[in-house]
C-alpha atoms as a PDB file:
ATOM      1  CA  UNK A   1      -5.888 -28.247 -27.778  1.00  0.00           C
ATOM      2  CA  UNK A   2      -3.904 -27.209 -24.761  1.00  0.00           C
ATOM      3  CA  UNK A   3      -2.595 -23.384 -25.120  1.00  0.00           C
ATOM      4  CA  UNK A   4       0.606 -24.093 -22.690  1.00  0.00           C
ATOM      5  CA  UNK A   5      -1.109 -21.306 -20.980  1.00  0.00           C
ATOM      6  CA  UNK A   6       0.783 -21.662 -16.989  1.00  0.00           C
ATOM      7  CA  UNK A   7      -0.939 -21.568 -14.172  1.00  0.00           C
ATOM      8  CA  UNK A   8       1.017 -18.419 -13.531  1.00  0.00           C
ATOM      9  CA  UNK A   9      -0.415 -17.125 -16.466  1.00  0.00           C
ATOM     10  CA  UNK A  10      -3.926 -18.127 -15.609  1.00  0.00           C
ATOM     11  CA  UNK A  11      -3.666 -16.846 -12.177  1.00  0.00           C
ATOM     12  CA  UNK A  12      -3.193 -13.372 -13.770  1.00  0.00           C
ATOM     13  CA  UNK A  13      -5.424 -13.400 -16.196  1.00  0.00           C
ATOM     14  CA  UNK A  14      -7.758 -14.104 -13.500  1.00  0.00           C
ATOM     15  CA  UNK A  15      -6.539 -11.834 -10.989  1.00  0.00           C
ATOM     16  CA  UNK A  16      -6.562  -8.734 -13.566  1.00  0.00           C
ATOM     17  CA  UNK A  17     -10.118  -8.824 -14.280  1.00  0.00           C
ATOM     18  CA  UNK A  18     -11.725  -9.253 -10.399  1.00  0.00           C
ATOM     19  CA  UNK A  19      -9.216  -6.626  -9.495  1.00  0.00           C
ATOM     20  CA  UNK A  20     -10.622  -4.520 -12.662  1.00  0.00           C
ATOM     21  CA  UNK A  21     -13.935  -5.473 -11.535  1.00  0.00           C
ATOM     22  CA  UNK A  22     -14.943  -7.152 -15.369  1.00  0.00           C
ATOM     23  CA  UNK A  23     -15.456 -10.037 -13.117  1.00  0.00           C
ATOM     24  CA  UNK A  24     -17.642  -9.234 -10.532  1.00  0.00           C
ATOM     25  CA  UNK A  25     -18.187 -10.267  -6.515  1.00  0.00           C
ATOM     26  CA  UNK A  26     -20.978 -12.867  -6.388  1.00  0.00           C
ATOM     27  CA  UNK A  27     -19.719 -14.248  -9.585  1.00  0.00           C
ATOM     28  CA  UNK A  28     -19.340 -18.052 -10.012  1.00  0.00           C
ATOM     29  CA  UNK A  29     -16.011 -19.001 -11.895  1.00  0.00           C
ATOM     30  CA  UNK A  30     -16.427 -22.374 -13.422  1.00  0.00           C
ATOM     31  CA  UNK A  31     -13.481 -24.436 -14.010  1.00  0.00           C
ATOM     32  CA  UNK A  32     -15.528 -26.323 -17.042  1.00  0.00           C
ATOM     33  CA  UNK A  33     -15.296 -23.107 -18.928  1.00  0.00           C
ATOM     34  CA  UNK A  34     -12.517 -21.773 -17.490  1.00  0.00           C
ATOM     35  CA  UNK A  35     -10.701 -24.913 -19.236  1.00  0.00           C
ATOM     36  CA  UNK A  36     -12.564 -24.348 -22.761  1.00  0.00           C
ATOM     37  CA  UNK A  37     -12.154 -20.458 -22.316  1.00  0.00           C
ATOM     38  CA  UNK A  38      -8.205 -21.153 -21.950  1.00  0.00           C
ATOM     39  CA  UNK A  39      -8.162 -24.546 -23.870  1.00  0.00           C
ATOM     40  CA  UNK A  40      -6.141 -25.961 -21.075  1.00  0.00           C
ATOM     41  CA  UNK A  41      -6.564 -29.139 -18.820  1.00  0.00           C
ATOM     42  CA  UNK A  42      -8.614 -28.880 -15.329  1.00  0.00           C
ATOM     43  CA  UNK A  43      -5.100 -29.243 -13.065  1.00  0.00           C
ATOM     44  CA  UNK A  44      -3.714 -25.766 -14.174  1.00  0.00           C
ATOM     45  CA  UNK A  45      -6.932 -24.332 -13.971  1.00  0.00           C
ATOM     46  CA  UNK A  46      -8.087 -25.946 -10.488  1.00  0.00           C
ATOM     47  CA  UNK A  47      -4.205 -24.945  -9.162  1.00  0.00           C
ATOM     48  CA  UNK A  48      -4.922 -21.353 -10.541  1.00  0.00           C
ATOM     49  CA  UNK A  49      -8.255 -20.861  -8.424  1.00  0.00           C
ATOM     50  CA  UNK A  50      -6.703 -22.392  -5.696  1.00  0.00           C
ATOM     51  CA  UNK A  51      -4.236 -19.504  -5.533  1.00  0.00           C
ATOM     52  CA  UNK A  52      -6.811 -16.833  -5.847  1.00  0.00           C
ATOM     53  CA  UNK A  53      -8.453 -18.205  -2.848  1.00  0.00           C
ATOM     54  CA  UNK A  54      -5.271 -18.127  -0.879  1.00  0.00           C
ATOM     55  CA  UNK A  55      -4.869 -14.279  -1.474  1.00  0.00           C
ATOM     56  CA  UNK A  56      -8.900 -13.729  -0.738  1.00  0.00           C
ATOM     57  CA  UNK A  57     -10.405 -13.100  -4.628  1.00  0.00           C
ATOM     58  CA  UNK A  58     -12.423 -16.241  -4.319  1.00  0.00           C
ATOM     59  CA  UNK A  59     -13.810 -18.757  -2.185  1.00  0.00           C
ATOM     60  CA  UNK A  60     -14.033 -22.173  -3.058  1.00  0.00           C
ATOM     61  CA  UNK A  61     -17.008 -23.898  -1.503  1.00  0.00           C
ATOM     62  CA  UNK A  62     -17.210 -27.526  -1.899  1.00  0.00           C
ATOM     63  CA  UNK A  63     -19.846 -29.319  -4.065  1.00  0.00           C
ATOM     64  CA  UNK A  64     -20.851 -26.166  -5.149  1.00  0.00           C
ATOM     65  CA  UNK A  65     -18.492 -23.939  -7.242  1.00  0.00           C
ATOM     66  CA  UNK A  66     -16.164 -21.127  -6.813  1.00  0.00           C
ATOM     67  CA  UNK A  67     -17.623 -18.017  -5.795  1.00  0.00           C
ATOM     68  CA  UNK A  68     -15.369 -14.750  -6.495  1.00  0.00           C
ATOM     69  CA  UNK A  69     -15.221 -12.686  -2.943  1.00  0.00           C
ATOM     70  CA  UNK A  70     -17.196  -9.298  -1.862  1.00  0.00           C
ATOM     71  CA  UNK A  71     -15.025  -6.675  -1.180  1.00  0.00           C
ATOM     72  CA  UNK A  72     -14.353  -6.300   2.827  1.00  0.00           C
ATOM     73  CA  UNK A  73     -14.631  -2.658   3.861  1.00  0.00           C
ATOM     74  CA  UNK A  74     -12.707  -3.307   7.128  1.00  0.00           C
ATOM     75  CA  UNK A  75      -9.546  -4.459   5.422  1.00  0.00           C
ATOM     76  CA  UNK A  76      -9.949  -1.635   2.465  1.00  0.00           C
ATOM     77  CA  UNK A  77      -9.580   1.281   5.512  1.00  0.00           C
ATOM     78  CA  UNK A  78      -6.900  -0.492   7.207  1.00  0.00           C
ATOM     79  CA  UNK A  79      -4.482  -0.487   3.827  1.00  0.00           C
ATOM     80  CA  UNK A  80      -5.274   2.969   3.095  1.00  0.00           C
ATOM     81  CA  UNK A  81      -4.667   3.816   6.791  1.00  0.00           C
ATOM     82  CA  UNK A  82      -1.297   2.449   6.286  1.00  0.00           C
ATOM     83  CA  UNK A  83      -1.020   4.357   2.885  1.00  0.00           C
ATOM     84  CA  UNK A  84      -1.739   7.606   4.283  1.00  0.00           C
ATOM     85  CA  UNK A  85       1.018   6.548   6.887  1.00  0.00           C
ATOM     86  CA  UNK A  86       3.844   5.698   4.909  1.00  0.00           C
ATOM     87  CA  UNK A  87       3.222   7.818   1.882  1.00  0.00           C
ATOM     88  CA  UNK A  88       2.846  10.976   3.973  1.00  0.00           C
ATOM     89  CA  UNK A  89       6.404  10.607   5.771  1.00  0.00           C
ATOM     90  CA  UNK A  90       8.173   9.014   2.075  1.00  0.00           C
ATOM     91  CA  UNK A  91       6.890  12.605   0.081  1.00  0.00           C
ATOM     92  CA  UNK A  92       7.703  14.684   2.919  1.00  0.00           C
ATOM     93  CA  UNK A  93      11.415  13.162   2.772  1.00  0.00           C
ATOM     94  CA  UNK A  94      10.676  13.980  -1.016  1.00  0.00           C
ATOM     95  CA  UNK A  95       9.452  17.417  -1.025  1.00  0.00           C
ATOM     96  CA  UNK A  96      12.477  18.065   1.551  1.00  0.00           C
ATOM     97  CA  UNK A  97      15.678  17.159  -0.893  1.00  0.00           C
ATOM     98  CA  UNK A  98      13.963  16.915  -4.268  1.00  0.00           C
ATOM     99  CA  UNK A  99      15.989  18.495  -7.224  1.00  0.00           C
ATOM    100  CA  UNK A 100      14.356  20.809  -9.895  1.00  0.00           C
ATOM    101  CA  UNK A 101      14.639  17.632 -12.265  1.00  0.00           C
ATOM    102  CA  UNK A 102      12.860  15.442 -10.084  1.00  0.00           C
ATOM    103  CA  UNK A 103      10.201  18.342  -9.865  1.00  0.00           C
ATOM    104  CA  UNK A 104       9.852  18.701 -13.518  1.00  0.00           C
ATOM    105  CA  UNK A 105       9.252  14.727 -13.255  1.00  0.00           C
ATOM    106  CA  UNK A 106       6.519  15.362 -11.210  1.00  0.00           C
ATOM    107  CA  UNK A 107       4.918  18.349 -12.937  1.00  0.00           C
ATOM    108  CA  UNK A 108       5.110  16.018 -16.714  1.00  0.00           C
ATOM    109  CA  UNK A 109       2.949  12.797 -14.931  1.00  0.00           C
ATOM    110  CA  UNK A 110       0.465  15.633 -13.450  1.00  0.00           C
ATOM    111  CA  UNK A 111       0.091  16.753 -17.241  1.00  0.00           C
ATOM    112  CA  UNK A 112      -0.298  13.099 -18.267  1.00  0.00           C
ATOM    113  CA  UNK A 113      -3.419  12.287 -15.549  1.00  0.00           C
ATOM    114  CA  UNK A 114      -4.736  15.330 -16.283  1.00  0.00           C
ATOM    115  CA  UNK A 115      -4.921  14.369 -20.411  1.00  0.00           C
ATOM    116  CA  UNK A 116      -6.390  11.358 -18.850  1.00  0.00           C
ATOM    117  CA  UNK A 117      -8.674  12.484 -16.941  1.00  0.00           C
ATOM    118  CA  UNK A 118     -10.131  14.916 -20.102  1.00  0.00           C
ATOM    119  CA  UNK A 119     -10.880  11.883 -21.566  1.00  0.00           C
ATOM    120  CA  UNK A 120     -13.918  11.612 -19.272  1.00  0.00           C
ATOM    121  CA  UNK A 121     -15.857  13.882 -21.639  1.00  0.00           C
ATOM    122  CA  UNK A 122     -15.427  11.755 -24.491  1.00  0.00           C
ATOM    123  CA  UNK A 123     -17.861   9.520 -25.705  1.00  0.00           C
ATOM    124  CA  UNK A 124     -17.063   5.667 -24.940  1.00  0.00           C
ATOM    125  CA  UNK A 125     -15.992   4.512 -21.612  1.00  0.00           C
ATOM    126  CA  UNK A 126     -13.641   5.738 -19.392  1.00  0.00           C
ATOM    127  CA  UNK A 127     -10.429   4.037 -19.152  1.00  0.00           C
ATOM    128  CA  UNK A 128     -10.452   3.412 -15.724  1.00  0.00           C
ATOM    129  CA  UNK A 129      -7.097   1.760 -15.323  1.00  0.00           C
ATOM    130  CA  UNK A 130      -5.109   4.031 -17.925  1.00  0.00           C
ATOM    131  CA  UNK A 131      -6.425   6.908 -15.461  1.00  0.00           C
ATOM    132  CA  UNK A 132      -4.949   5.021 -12.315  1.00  0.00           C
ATOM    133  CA  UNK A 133      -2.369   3.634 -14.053  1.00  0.00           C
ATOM    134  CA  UNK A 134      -0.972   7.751 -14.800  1.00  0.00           C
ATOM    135  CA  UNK A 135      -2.276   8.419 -11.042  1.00  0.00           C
ATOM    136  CA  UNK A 136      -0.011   6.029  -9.802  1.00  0.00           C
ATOM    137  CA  UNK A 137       2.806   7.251 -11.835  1.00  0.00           C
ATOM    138  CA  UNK A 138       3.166  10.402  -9.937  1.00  0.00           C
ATOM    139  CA  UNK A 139       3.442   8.632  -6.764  1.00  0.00           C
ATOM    140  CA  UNK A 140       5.837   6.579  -7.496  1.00  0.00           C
ATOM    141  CA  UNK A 141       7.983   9.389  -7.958  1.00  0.00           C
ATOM    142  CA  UNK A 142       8.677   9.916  -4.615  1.00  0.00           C
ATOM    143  CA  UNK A 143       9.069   6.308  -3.927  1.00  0.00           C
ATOM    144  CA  UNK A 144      11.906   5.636  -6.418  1.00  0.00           C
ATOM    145  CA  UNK A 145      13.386   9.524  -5.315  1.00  0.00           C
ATOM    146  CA  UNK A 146      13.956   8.201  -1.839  1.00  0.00           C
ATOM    147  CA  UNK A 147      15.002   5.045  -2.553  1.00  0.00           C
ATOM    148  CA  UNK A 148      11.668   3.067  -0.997  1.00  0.00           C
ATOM    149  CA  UNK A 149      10.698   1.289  -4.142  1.00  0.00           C
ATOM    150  CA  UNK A 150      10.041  -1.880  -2.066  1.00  0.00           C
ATOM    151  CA  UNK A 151       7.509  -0.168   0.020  1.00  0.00           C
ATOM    152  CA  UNK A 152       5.923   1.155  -3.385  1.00  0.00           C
ATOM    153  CA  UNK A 153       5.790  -2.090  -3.897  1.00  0.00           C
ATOM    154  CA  UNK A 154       4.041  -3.681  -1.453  1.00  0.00           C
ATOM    155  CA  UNK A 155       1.512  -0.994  -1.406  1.00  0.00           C
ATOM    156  CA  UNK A 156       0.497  -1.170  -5.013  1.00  0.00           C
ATOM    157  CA  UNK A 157       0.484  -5.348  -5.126  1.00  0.00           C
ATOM    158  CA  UNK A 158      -2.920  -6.260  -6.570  1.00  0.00           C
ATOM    159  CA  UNK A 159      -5.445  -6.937  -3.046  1.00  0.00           C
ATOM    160  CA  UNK A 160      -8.649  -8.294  -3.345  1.00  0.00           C
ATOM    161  CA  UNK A 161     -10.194  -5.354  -1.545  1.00  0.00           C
ATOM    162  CA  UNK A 162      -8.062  -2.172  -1.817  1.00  0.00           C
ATOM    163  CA  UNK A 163      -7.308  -2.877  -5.800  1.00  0.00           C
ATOM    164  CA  UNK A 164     -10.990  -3.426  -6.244  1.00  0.00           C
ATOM    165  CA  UNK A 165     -12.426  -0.506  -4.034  1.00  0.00           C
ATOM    166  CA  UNK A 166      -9.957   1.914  -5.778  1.00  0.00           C
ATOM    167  CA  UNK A 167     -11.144   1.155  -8.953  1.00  0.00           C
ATOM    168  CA  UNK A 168     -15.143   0.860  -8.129  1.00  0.00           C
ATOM    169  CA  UNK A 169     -14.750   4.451  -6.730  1.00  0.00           C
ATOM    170  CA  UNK A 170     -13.218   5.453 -10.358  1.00  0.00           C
ATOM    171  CA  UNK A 171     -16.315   4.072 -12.519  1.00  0.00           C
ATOM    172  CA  UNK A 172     -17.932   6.329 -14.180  1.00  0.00           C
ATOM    173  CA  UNK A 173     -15.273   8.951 -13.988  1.00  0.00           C
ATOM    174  CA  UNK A 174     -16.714  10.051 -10.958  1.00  0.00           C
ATOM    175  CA  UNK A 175     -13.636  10.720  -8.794  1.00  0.00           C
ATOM    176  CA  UNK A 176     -11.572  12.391 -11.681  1.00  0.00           C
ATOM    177  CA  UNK A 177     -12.087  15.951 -10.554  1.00  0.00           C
ATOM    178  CA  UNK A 178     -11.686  15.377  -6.806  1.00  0.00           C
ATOM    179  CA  UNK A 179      -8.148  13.152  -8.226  1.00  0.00           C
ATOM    180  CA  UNK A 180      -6.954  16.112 -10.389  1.00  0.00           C
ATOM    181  CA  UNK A 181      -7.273  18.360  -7.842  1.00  0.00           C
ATOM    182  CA  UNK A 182      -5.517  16.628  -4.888  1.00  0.00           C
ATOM    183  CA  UNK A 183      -2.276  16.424  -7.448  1.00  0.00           C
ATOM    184  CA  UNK A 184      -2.041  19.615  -8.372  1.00  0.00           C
ATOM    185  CA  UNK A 185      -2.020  20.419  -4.657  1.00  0.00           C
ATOM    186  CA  UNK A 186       0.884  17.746  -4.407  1.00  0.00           C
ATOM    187  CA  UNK A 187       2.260  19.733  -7.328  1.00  0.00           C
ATOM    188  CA  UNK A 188       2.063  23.032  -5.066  1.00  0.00           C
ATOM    189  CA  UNK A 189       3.491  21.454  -2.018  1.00  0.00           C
ATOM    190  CA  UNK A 190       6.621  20.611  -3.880  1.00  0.00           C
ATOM    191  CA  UNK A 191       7.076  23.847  -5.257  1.00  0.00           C
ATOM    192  CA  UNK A 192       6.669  25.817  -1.677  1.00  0.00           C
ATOM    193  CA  UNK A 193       7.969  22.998   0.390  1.00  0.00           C
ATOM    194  CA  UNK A 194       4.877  23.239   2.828  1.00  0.00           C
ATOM    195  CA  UNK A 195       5.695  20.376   4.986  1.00  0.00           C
ATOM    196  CA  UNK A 196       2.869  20.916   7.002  1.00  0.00           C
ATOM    197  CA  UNK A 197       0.139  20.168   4.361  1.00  0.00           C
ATOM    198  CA  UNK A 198       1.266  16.669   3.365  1.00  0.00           C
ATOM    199  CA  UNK A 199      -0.551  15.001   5.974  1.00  0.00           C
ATOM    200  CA  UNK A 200      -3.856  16.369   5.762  1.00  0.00           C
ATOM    201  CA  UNK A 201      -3.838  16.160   1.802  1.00  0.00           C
ATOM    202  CA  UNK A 202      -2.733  12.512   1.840  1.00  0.00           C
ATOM    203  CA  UNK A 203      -5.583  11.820   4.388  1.00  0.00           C
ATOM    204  CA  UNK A 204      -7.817  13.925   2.147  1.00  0.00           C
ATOM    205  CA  UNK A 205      -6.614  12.007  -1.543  1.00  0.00           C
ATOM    206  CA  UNK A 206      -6.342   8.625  -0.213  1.00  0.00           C
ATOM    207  CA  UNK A 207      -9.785   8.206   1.986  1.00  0.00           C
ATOM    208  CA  UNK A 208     -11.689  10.075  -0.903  1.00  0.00           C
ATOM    209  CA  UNK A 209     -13.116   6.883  -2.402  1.00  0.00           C
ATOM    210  CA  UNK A 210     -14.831   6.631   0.900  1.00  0.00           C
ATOM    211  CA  UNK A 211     -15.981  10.506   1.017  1.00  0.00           C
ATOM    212  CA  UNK A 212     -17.230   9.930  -2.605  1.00  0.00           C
ATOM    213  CA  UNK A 213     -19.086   6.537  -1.884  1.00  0.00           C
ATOM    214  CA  UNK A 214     -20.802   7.710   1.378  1.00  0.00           C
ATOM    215  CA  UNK A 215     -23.432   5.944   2.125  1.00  0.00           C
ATOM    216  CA  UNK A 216     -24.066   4.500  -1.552  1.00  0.00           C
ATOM    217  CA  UNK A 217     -21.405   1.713   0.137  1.00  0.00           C
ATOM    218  CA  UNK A 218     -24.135   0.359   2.207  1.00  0.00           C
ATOM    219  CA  UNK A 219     -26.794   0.989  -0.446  1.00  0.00           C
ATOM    220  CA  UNK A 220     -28.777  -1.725  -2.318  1.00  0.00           C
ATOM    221  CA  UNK A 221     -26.586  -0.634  -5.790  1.00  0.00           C
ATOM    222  CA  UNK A 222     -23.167  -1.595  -4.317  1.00  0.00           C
ATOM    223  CA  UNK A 223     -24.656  -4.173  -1.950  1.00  0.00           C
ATOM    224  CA  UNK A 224     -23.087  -7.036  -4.266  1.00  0.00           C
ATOM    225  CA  UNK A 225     -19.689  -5.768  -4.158  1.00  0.00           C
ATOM    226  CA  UNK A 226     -19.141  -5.694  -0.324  1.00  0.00           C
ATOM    227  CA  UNK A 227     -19.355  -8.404   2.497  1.00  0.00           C
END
């Protein structure tokens, strides 16, 4: 029985879990149980993948199957070059003109990652996107302060190797202290207005997952998750 699932709707469902990493690089996606798993016809599904391969989460390889993407390491460190860029000149508009309000803002989603990230010492898994999810929350802030919500945006738009990197450096929890830290330092640099240690904290936060991977990147456990 068809679900009347779209092939928007598909398309997300899809995109959601590679970005979250529940499907994994290497991973064959077949559209014979992609259509029972969604109880849908082959077009929306076929149409669906098709998409996915247009924005680099899969590859479709003739005769064979489709074949969800590695992550590329090049094109991760380019987008968080241009992070660091744009998000150290929009918070140091921020920190210049922001209002005690806006502050207080700030200081209630650094309480809210840091109840997330105390969840790491609870049995169960970690909630990896809840955790980002309350990261990205204080960021935004500045954004939507200085009126550059279409920048925000385009930065946080799901990509099939920044989204997934992000999140592979979160598993396990692992990055939660170095995370908690760099915002309450954010938190500090609002309340002082030290302009001049935006920059080097932004470069510091946003190329941690790197600092924290090392060399493990290149090692034979992550060897499956990047070209």
């Amino acid at each position: 029985m068809d679900t009347g699932l779209s092939v928007d709707e598909i398309y997300q469902i899809l995109e959601g879990e590679i970005v979250s990493l529940e499907i994994k690089p290497g991973e064959m996606l077949s559209e014979n149980t992609l259509c029972k798993r969604f109880s849908i016809s082959r077009t929306p599904v076929r149409s669906a993948l098709q998409r996915l391969e247009q924005n680099r989460f899969v590859q479709i390889i003739p005769h064979k199957g489709t074949i969800v993407t590695p992550i590329n390491l090049h094109i991760a460190n380019q987008l968080i070059y241009q992070r660091v860029a744009v998000e150290s000149m929009v918070f140091r508009d921020f920190v210049k003109v922001c209002t005690p309000p806006e502050a207080e803002q700030a200081r209630y989603r650094l309480r809210m990652l840091e109840e997330a990230g105390a969840k790491r010492h609870e049995p169960g898994p970690f909630d990896i996107n809840d955790f980002l999810h309350r990261d990205l929350a204080m960021h935004e802030i500045w954004f939507r302060s200085t009126d550059k919500m279409y920048l925000w945006e385009q930065l946080i738009k799901p990509d099939a190797d920044y989204s997934r990197f992000i999140r592979l450096d979160i598993v396990g929890a692992r990055n939660v202290p170095d995370v908690l830290e760099n915002h309450q330092e954010m938190m500090q640099i609002i309340d002082t207005k030290n302009l001049d240690a935006i920059e080097p904290l932004m470069m510091q936060h946003l190329y941690g997952g790197i600092r924290r991977l090392g060399g493990k990147i290149f090692s034979d456990e992550y060897q499956e998750y990047f070209e």
